[in-house]
Protein backbone atom coordinates (compact mmCIF):
# COMPACT_ATOMS: atom_id res chain seq x y z
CA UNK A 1 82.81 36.55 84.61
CA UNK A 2 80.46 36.91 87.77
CA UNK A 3 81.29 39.43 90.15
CA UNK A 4 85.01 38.64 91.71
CA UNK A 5 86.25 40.93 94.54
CA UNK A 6 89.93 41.42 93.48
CA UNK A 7 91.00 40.73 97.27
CA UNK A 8 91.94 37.05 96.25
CA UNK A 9 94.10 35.14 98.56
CA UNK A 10 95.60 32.46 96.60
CA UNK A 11 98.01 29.74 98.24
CA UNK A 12 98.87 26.70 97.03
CA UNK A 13 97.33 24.00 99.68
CA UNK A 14 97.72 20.20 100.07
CA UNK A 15 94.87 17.68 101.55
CA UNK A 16 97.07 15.53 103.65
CA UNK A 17 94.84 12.64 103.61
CA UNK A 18 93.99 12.42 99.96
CA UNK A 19 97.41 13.67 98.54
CA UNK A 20 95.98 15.97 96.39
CA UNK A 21 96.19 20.08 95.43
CA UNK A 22 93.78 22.12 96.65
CA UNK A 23 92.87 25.42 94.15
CA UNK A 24 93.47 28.75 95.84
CA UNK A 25 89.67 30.42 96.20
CA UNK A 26 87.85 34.06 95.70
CA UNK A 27 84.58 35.27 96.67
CA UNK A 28 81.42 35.89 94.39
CA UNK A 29 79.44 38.65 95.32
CA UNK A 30 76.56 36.39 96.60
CA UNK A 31 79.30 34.57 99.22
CA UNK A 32 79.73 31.38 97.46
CA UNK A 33 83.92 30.52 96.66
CA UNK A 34 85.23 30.72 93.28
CA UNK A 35 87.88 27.67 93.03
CA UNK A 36 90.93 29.25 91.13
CA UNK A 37 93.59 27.06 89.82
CA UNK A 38 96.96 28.70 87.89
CA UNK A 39 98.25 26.88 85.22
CA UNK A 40 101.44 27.48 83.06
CA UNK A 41 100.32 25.68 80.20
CA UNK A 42 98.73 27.90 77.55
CA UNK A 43 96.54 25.38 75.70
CA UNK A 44 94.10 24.71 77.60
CA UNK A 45 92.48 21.18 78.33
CA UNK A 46 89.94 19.49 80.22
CA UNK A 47 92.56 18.64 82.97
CA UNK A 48 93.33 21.70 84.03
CA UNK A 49 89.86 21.39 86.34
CA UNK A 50 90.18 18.26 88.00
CA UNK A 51 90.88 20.20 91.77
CA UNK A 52 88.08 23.04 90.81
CA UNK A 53 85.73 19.72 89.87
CA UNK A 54 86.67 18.01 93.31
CA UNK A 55 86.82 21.29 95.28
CA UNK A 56 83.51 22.54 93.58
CA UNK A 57 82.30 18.30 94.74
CA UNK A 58 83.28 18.72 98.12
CA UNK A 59 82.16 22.48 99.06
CA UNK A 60 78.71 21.87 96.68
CA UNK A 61 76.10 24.72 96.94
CA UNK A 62 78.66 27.15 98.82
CA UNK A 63 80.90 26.83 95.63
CA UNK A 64 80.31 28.82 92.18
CA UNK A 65 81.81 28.02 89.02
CA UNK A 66 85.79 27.95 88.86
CA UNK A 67 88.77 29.09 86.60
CA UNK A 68 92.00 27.77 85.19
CA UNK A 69 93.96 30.64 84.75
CA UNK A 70 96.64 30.30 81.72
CA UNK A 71 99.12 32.38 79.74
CA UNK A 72 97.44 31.37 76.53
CA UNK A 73 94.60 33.58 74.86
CA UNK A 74 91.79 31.55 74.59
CA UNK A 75 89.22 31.08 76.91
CA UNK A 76 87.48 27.63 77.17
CA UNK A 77 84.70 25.89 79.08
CA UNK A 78 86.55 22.83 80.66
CA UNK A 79 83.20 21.24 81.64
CA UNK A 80 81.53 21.22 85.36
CA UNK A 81 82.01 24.89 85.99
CA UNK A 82 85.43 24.95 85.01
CA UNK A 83 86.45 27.86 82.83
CA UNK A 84 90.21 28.34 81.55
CA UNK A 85 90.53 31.73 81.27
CA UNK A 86 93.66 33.77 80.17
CA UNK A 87 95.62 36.05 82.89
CA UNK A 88 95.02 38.91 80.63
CA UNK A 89 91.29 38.50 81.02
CA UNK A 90 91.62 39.29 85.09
């Protein structure tokens, strides 16, 4: 995992216009946002990225990879940056 500062604000936010979730974000050591999504699923699947894909689409450069944190204890590439990545991992 790239450098994360552990001062992560995470809220949950909604894009009025498109209707859609918004992952909560950190901060890579190099300034670019790390999309973070929580899941409570613990198998892990492709869907779990679609708002770091579209968040990662619509910050580009000034976004690094993202996670899908989960209960389970695997950790997975979900494709486009995504990772899932268990809570005991952080």
């Amino acid at each position: 995992m790239m450098g994360l500062r552990l001062c992560i604000r995470m809220q949950k936010c909604t894009d009025a216009g498109l209707r859609r979730t918004i992952p909560g974000t950190g901060a890579a050591d190099d300034g670019r946002l790390i999309p973070l999504e929580v899941k409570l699923s613990a198998t892990p699947n492709p869907r779990m990225a679609q708002g770091i894909r579209r968040l990662r689409e619509d910050l580009g450069s000034r976004a690094a990879g993202g996670y899908a944190v989960h209960p389970g204890d695997v950790e997975l590439p979900l494709g486009d940056g995504g990772v899932a990545l268990p809570f005991a991992r952080l």
